[in-house]
Protein backbone atom coordinates (compact mmCIF):
# COMPACT_ATOMS: atom_id res chain seq x y z
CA UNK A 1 181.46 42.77 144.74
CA UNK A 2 179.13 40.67 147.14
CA UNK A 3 179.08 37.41 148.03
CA UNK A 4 176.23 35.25 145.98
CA UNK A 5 173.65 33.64 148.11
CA UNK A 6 171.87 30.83 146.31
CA UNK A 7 168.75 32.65 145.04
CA UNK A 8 171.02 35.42 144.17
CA UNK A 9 173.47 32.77 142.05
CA UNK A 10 170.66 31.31 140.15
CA UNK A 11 169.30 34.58 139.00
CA UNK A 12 172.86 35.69 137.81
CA UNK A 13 172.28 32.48 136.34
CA UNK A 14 169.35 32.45 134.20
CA UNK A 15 170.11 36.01 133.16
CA UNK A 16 173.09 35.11 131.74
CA UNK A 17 171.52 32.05 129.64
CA UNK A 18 168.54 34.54 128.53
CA UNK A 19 171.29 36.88 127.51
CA UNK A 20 173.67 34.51 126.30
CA UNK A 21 170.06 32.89 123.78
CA UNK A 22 168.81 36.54 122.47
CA UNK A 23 172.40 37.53 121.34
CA UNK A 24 172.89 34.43 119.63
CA UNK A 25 169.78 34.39 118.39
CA UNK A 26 170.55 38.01 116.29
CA UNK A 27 174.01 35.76 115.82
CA UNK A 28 175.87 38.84 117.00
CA UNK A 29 179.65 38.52 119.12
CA UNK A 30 180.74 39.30 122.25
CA UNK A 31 182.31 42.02 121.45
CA UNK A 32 178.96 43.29 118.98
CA UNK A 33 177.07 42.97 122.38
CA UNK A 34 179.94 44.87 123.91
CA UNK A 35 180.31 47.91 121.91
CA UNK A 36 176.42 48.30 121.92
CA UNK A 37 175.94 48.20 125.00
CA UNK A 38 178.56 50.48 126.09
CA UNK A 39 180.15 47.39 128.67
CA UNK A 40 183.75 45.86 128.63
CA UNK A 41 183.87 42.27 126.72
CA UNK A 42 184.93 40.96 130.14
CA UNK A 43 181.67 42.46 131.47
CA UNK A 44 179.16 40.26 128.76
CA UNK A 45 181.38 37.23 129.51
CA UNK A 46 181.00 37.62 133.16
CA UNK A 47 177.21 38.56 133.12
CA UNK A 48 176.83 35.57 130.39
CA UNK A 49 178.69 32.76 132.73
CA UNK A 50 176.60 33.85 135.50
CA UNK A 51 179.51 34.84 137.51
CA UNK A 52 179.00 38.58 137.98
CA UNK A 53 176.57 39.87 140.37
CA UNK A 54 176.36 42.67 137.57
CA UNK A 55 174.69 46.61 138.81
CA UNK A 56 171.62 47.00 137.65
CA UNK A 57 172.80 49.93 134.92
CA UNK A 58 175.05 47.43 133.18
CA UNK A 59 171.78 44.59 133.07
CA UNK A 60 169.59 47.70 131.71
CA UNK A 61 172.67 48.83 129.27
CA UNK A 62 172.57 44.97 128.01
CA UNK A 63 168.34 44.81 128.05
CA UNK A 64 168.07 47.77 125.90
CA UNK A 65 171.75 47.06 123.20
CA UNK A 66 169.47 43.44 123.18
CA UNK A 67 165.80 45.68 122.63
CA UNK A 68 164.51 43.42 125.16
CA UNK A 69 163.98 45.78 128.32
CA UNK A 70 165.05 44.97 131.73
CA UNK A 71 161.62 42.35 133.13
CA UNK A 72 162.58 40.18 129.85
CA UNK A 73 165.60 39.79 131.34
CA UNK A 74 165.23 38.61 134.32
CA UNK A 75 161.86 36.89 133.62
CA UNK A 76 161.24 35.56 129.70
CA UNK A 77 157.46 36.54 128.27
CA UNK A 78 154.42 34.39 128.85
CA UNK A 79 151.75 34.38 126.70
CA UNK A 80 148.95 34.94 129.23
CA UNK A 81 146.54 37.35 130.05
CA UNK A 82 147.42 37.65 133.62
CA UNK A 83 151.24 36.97 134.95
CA UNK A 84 151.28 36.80 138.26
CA UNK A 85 154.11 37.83 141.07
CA UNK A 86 153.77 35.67 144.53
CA UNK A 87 154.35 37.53 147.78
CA UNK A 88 158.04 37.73 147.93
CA UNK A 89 158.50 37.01 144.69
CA UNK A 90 160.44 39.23 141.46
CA UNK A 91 164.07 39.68 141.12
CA UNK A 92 166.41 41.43 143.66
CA UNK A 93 168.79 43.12 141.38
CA UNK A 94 170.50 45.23 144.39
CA UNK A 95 171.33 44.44 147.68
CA UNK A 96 172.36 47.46 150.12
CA UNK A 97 175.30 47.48 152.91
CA UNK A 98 172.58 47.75 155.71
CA UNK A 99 170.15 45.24 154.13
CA UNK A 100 168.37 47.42 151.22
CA UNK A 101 167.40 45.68 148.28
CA UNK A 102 166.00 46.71 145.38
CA UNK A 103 163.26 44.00 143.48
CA UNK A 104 161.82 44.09 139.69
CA UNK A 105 158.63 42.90 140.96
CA UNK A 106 157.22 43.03 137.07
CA UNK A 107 157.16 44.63 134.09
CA UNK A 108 155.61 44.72 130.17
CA UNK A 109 157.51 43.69 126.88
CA UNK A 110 159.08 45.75 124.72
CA UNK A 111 158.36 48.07 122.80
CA UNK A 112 157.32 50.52 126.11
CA UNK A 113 158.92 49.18 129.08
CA UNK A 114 157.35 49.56 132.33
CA UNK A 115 159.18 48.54 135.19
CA UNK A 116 157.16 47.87 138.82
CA UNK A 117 160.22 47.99 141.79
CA UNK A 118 160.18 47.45 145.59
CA UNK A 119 162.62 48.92 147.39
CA UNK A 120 163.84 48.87 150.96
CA UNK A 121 166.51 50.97 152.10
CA UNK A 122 168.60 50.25 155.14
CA UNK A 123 170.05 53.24 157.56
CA UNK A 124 172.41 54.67 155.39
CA UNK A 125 171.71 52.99 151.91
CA UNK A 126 172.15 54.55 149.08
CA UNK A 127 171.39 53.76 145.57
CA UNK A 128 172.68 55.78 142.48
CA UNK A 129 171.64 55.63 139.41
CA UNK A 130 173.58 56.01 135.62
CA UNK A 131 170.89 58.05 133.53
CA UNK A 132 168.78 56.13 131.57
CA UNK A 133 167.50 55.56 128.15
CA UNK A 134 166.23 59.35 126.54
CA UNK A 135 162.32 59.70 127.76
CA UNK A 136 162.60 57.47 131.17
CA UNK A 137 160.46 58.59 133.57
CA UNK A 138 160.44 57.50 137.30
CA UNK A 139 157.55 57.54 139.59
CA UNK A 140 158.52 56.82 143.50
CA UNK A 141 155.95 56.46 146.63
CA UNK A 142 157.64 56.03 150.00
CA UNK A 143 155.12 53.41 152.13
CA UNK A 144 157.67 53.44 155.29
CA UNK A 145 160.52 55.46 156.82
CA UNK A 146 161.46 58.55 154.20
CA UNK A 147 164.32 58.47 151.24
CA UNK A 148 166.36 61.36 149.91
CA UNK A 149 165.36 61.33 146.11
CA UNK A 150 168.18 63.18 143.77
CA UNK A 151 167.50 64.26 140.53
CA UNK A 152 170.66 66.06 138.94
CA UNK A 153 171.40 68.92 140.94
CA UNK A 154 168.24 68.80 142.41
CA UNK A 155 167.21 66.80 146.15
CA UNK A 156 163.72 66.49 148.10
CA UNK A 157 162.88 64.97 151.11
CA UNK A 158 159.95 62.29 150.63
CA UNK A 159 158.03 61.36 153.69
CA UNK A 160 155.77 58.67 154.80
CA UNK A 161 152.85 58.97 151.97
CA UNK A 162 154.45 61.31 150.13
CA UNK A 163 155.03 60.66 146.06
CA UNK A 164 157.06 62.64 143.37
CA UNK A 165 157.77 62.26 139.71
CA UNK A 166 160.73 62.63 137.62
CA UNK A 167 163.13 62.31 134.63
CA UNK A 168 164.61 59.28 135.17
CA UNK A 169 167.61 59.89 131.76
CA UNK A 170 169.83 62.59 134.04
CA UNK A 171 171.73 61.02 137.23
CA UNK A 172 170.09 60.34 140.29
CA UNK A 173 169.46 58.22 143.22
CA UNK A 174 167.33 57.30 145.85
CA UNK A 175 169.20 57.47 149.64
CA UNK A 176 168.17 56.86 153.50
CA UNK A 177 170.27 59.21 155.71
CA UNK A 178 167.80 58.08 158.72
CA UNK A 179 168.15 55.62 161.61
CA UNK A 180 164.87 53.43 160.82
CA UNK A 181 164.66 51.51 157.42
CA UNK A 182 162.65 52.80 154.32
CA UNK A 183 160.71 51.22 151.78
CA UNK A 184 159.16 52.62 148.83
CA UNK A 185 157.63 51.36 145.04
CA UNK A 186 159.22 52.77 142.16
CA UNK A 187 157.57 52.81 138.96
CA UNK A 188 160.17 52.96 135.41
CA UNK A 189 158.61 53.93 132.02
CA UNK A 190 160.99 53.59 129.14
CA UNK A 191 159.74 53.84 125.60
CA UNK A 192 160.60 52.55 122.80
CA UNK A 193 163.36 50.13 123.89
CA UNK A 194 164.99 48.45 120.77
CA UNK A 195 164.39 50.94 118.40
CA UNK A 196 167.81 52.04 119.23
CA UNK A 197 169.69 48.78 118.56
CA UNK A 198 167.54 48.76 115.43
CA UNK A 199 168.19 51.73 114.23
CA UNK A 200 172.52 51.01 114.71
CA UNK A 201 171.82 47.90 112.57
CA UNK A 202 170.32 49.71 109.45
């Protein structure tokens, strides 16, 4: 596990109280928290003190067990018309060995969650991915550099410019096997988040 810097400290942070209000706020345990979200009790104690620096499948495991989706998370709802992100701004919920980092830039409430991400790879980053919930889709444009995109068994080569869609609930990652960096937005739809933890309650 990394090192915290400061900004990354106080998002760990104010995740942790968001996730520690919305699971006592359906007055559910640790360990209810645990089992539906498929982490270790440790895991939701860590991520809930702040002191993880927790991957970003285990903060979308927790999002979706809480049916809040992964911007809630990191950034509670405002009610107005127009939220906006400052240059530099969002959360960086991965950092890379050669100085990638992946940032929720925004996103829209629950019930369909879509997810706006910039990423930069460093030479040799590499980011995998857990499949997500059933009926994620991914959309990826590379602006600099070019990324290996996996997709189950499957890889392509995106260029400079170049764009591709995909099934974001099978394994896959995103990967720079080249010299230069790479940076690219990344685009997550995931419907119907919280109809799942709903539907384990009735």
């Amino acid at each position: 596990m990394h090192s915290m810097d400061d900004s990354t400290a106080a998002l760990a942070s104010a995740i942790g109280v968001r996730v520690k209000q919305e699971r006592q706020s359906r007055r559910w345990t640790l360990d209810r928290l645990a089992e539906a979200a498929g982490v270790s009790r440790r895991m939701v104690v860590n991520v809930e003190q702040g002191a993880a620096n927790p991957s970003v499948g285990t903060l979308l495991r927790i999002s979706d067990a809480l049916g809040l989706g992964l911007p809630a998370l990191v950034e509670p709802p405002e009610a107005r018309p127009i939220r906006v992100t400052p240059k530099g701004g969002g959360a960086t919920l991965w950092s890379g060995d050669s100085g990638g980092r992946g940032v929720l830039v925004t996103g829209t409430q629950p019930p369909d969650v879509v997810e706006l991400w910039e990423w930069t790879l460093g030479p040799g980053d590499r980011h995998v991915s857990e499949p997500h919930a059933h009926g994620t889709d991914e959309l990826v444009k590379v602006h600099e550099g070019a990324i290996v995109v996996e997709v189950a068994s499957e890889s392509v080569t995106l260029d400079t410019g170049d764009a591709a869609a995909f099934a974001g609930d099978v394994a896959h990652s995103y990967a720079n096997p080249h010299t230069g960096s790479a940076t690219f937005s990344l685009v997550v739809f995931e419907p119907s988040v919280g109809s799942r933890s709903e539907a384990a309650d009735g």
